[in-house]
C-alpha atoms as a PDB file:
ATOM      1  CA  UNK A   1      48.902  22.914  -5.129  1.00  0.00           C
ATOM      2  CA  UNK A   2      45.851  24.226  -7.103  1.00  0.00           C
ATOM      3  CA  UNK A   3      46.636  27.606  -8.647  1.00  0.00           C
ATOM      4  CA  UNK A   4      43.053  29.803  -8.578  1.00  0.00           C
ATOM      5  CA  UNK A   5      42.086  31.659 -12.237  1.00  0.00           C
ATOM      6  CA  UNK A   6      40.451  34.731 -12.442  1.00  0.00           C
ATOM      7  CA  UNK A   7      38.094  34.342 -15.411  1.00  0.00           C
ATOM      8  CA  UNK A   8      36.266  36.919 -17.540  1.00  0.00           C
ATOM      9  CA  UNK A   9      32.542  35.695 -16.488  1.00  0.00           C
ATOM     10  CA  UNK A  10      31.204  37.484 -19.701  1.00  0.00           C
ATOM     11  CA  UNK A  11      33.120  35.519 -21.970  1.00  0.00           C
ATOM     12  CA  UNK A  12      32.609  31.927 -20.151  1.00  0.00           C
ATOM     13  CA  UNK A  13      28.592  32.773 -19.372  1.00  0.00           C
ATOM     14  CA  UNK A  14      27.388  30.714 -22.449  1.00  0.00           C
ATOM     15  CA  UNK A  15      29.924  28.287 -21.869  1.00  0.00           C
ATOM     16  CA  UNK A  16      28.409  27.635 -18.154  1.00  0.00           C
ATOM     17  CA  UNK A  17      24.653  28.026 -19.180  1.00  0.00           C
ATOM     18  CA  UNK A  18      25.634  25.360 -21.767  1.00  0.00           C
ATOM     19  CA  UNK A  19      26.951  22.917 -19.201  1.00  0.00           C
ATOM     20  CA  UNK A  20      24.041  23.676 -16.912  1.00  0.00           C
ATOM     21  CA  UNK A  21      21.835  22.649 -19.993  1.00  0.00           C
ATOM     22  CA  UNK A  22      23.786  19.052 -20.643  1.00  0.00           C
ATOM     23  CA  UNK A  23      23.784  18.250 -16.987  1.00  0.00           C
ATOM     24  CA  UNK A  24      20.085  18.374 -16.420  1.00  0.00           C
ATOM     25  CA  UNK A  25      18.153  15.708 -15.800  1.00  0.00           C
ATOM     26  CA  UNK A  26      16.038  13.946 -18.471  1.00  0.00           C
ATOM     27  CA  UNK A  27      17.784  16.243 -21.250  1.00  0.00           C
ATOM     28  CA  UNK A  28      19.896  14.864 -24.186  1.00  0.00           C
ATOM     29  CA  UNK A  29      22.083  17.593 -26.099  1.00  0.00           C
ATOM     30  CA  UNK A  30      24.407  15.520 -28.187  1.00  0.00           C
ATOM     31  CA  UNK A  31      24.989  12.678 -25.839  1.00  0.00           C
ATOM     32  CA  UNK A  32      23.721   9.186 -26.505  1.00  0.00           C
ATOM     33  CA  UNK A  33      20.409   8.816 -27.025  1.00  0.00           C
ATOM     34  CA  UNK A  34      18.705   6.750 -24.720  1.00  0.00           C
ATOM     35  CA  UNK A  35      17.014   3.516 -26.348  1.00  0.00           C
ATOM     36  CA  UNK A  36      13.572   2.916 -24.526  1.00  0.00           C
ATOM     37  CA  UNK A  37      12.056  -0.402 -26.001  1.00  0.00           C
ATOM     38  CA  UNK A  38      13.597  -3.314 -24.249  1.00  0.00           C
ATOM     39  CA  UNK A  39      13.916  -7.350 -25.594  1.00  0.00           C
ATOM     40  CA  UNK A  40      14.337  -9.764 -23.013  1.00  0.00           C
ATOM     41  CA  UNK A  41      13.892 -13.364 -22.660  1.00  0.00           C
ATOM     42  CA  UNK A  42      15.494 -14.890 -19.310  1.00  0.00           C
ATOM     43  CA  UNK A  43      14.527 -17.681 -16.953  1.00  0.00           C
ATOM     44  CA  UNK A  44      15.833 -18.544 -13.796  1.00  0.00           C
ATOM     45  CA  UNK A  45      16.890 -15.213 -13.483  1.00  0.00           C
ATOM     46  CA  UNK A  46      18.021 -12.412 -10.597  1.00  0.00           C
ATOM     47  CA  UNK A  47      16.143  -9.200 -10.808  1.00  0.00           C
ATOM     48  CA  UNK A  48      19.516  -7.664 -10.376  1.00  0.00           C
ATOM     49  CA  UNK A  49      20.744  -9.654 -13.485  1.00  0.00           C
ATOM     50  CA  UNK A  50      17.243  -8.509 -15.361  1.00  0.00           C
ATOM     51  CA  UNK A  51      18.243  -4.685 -14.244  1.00  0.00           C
ATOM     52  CA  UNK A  52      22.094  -5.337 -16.089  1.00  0.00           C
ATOM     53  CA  UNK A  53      20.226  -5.857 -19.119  1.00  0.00           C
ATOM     54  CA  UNK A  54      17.830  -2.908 -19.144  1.00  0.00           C
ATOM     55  CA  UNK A  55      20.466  -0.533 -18.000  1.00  0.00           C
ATOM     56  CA  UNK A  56      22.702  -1.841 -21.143  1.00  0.00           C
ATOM     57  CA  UNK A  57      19.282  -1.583 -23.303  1.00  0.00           C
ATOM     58  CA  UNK A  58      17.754   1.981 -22.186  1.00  0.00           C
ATOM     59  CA  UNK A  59      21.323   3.748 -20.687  1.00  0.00           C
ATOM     60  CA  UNK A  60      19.150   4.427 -17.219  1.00  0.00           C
ATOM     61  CA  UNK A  61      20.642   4.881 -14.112  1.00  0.00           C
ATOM     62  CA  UNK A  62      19.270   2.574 -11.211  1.00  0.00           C
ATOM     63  CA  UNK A  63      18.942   3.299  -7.692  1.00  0.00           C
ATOM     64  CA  UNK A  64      18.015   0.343  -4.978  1.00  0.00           C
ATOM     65  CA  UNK A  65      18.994  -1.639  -1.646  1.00  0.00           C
ATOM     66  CA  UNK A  66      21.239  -4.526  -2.748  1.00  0.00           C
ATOM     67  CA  UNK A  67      19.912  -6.313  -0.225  1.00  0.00           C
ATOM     68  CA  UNK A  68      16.495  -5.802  -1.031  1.00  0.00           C
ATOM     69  CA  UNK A  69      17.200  -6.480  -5.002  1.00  0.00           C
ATOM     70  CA  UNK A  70      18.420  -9.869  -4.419  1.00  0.00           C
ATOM     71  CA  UNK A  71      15.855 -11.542  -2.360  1.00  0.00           C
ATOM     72  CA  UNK A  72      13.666 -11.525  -6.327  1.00  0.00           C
ATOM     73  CA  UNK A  73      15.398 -14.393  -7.794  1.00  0.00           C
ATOM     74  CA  UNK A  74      14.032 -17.387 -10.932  1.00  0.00           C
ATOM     75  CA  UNK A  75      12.836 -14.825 -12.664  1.00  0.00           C
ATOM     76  CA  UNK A  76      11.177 -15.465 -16.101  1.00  0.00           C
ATOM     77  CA  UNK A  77      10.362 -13.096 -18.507  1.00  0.00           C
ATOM     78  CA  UNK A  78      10.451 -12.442 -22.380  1.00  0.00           C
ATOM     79  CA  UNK A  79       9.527  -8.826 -23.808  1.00  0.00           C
ATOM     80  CA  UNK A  80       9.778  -8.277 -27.118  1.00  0.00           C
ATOM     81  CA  UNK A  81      10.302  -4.509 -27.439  1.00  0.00           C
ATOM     82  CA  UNK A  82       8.182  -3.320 -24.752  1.00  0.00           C
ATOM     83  CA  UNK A  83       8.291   0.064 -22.608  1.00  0.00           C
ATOM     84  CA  UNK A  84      10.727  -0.192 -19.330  1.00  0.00           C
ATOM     85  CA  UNK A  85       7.507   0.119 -17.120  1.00  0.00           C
ATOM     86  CA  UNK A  86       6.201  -2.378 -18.475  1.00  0.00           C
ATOM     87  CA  UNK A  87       8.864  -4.713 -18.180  1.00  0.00           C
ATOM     88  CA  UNK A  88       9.442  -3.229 -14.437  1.00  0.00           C
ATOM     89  CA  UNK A  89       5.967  -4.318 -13.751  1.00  0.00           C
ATOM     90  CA  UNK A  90       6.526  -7.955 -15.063  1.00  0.00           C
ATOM     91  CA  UNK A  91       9.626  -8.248 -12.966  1.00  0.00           C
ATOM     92  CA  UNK A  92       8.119  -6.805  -9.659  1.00  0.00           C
ATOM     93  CA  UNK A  93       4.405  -8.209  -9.873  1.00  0.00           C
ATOM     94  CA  UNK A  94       4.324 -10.045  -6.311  1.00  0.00           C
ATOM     95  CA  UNK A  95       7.645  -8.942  -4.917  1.00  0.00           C
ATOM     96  CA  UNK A  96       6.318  -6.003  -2.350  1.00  0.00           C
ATOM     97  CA  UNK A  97       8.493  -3.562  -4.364  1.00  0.00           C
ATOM     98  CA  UNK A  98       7.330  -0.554  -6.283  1.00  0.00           C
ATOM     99  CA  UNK A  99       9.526   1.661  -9.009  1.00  0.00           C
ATOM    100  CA  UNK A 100       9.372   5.120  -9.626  1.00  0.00           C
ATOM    101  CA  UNK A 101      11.103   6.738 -12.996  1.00  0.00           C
ATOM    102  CA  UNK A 102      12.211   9.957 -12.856  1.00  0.00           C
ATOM    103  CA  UNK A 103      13.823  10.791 -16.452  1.00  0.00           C
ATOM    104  CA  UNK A 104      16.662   8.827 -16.875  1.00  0.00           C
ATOM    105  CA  UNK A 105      16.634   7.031 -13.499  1.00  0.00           C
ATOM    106  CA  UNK A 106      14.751   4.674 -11.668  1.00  0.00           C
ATOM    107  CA  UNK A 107      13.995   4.022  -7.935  1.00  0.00           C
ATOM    108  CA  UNK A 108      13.295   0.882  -6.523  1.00  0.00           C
ATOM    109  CA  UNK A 109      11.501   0.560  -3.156  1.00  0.00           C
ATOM    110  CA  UNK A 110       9.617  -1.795  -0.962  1.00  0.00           C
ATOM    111  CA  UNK A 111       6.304  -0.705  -0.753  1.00  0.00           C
ATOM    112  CA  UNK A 112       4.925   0.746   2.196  1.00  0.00           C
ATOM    113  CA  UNK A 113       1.682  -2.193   3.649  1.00  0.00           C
ATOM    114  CA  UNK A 114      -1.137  -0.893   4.793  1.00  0.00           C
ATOM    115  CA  UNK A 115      -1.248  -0.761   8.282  1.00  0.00           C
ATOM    116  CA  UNK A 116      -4.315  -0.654  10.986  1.00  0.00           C
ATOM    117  CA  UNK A 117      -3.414   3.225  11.416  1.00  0.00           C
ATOM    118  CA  UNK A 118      -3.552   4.259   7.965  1.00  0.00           C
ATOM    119  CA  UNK A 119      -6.719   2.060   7.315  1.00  0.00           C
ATOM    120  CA  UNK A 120     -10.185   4.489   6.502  1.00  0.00           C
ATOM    121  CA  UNK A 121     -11.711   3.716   9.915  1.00  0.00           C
ATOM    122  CA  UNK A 122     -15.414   3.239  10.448  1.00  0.00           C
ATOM    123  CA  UNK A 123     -18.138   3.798  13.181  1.00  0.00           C
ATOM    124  CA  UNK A 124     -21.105   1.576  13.360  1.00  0.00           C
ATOM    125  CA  UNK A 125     -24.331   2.845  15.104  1.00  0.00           C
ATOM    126  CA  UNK A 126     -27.177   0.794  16.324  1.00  0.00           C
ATOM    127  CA  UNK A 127     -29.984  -0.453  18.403  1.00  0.00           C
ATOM    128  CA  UNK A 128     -30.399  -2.938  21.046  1.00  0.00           C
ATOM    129  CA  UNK A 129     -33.993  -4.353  21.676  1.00  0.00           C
ATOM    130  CA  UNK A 130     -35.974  -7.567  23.481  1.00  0.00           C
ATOM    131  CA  UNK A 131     -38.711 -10.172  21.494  1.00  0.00           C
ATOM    132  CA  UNK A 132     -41.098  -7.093  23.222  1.00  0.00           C
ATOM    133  CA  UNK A 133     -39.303  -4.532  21.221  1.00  0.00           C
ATOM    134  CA  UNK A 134     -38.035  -2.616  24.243  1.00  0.00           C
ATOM    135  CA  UNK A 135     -34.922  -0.879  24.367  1.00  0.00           C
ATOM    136  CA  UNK A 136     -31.982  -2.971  26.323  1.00  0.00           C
ATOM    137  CA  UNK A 137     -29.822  -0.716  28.532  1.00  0.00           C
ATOM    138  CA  UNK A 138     -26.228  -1.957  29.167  1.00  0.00           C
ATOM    139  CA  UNK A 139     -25.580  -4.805  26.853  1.00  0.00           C
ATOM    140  CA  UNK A 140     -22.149  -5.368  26.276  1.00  0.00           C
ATOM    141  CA  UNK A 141     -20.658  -5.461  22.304  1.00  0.00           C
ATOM    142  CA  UNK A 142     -17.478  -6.468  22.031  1.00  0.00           C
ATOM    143  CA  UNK A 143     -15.480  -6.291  18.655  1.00  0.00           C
ATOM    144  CA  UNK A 144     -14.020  -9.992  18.361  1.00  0.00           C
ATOM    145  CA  UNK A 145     -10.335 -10.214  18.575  1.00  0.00           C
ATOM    146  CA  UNK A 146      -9.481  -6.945  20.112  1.00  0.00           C
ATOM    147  CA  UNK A 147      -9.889  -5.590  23.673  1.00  0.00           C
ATOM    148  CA  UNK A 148     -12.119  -2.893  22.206  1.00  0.00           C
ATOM    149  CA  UNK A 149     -15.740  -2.896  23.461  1.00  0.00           C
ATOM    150  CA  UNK A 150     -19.054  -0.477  24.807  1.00  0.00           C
ATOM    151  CA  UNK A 151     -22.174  -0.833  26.420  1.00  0.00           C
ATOM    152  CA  UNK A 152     -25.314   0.487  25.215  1.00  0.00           C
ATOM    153  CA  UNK A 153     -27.210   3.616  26.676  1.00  0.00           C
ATOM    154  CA  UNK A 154     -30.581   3.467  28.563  1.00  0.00           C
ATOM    155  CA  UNK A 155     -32.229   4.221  24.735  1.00  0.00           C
ATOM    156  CA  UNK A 156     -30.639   0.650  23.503  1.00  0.00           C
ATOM    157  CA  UNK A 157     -28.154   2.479  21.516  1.00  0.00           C
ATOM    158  CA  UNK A 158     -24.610   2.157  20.817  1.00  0.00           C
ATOM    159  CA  UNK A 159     -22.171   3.249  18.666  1.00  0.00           C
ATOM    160  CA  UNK A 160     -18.529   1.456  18.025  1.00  0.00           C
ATOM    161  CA  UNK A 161     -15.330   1.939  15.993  1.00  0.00           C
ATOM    162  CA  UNK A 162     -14.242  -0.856  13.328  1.00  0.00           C
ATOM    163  CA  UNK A 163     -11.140  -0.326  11.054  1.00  0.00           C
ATOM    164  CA  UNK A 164     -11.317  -2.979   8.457  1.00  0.00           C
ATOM    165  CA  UNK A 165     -15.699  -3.549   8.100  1.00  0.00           C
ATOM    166  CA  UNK A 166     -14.963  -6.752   5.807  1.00  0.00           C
ATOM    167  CA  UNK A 167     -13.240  -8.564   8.551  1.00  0.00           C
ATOM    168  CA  UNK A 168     -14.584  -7.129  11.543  1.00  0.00           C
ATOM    169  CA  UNK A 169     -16.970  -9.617  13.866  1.00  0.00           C
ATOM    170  CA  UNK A 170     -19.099  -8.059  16.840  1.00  0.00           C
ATOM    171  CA  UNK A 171     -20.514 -10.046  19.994  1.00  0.00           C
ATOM    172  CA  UNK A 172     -23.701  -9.144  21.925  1.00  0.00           C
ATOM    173  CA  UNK A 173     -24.096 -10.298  25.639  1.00  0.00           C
ATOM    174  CA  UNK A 174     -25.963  -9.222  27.738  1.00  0.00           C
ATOM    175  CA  UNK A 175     -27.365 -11.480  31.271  1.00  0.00           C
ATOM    176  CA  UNK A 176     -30.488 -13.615  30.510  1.00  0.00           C
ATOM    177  CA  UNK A 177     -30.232 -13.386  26.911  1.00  0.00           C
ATOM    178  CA  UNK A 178     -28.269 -15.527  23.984  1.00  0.00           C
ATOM    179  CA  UNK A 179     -25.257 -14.264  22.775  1.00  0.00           C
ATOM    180  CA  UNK A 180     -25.266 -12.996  19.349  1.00  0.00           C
ATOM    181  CA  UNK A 181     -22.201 -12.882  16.785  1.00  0.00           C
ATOM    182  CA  UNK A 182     -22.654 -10.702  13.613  1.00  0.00           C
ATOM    183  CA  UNK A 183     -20.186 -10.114  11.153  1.00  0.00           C
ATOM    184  CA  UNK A 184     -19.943  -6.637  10.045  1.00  0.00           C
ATOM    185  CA  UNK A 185     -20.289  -6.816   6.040  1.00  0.00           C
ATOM    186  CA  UNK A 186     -22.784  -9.277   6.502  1.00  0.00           C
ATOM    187  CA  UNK A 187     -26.082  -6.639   7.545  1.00  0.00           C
ATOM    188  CA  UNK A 188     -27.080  -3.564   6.983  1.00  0.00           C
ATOM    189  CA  UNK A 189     -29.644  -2.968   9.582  1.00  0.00           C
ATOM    190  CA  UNK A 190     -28.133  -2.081  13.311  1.00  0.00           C
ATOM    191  CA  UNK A 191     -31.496  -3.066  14.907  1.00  0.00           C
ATOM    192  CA  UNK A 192     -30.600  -6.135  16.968  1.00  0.00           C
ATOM    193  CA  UNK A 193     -32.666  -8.251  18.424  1.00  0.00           C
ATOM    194  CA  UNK A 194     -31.790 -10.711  21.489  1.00  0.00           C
ATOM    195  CA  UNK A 195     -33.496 -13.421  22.089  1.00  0.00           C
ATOM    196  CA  UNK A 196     -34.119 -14.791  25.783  1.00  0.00           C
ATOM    197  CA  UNK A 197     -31.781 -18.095  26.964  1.00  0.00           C
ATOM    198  CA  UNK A 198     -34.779 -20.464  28.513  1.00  0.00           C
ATOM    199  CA  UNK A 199     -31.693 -22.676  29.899  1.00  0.00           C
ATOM    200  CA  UNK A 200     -30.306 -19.720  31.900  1.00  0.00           C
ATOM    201  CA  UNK A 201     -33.380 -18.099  32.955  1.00  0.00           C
ATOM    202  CA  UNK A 202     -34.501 -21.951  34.223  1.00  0.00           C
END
């Protein structure tokens, strides 16, 4: 059975705000000090064998996904006493994992890819004319690879939305004329021309 003790808080009050000051994080009041330059020189080796050795070196306390941790394997890496970041860095360089250190302890996570939602999206506004420089109602542009397309307005103009302007490829159609492909980071200037298809037209 636990037996409860009624203590005199004024006498144990430094006693706690001592404690309190030893357990925070980061903070080293008479405990070991914590050695930050690392040595290593492995090859062939786990990243979960590389993180035994800098806990041993620098006394930090890891947090990660075992299962995540052990798909890095043949490491090879020799540090001659370098910073923990940097060594993190050497270890995680093309793995899709990112660290975080947070005074004596360090996250590991898979990084979060870019996806077509979080991109900086991008509206492209132009004009659509003849060899007579007259404005061509209704043409059809199409952004290659996607379902996404509009039509330009009786004035030639249209206006469509691109998410990713170094890989993004538009089509022009439009009846009696040739089709026209531009890629997006290859112009600058949205005035397109169309050029009449003889064969058609014959």
């Amino acid at each position: 059975m636990f037996q409860l003790i009624n203590l005199n808080r004024k006498r144990y009050l430094p006693l706690f705000l001592l404690l309190g000051l030893l357990l925070l994080p980061g903070t080293s009041y008479g405990f070991k000090q914590v050695k930050k330059s690392i040595t290593l020189d492995v090859k062939g080796a786990t990243l979960e064998s590389v993180i035994g050795i800098i806990k041993k070196q620098t006394g930090c306390f890891f947090i990660y996904d075992v299962n995540v941790i052990n798909e890095v394997k043949n490491l090879t890496i020799k540090v001659s006493d370098g910073q923990i970041g940097e060594v993190l860095d050497l270890c995680l360089k093309g793995t899709g994992l990112k660290y975080s250190i947070d005074g004596n302890t360090v996250t590991i996570l898979k990084s979060t890819p870019v996806t077509k939602s979080t991109q900086k999206r991008e509206s492209i506004k132009g004009f659509v004319f003849d060899n007579n420089k007259q404005p061509l109602p209704g043409v059809a542009i199409l952004l290659m690879g996607t379902r996404k397309g509009v039509v330009s307005d009786e004035k030639g103009v249209f206006e469509i939305e691109i998410e990713d302007k170094t890989a993004s490829v538009l089509e022009f159609r439009f009846v009696g004329m040739k089709t026209k492909i531009i890629s997006v980071s290859s112009i600058t200037n949205w005035n397109i021309v169309m050029e009449e298809d003889a064969a058609i037209l014959e």
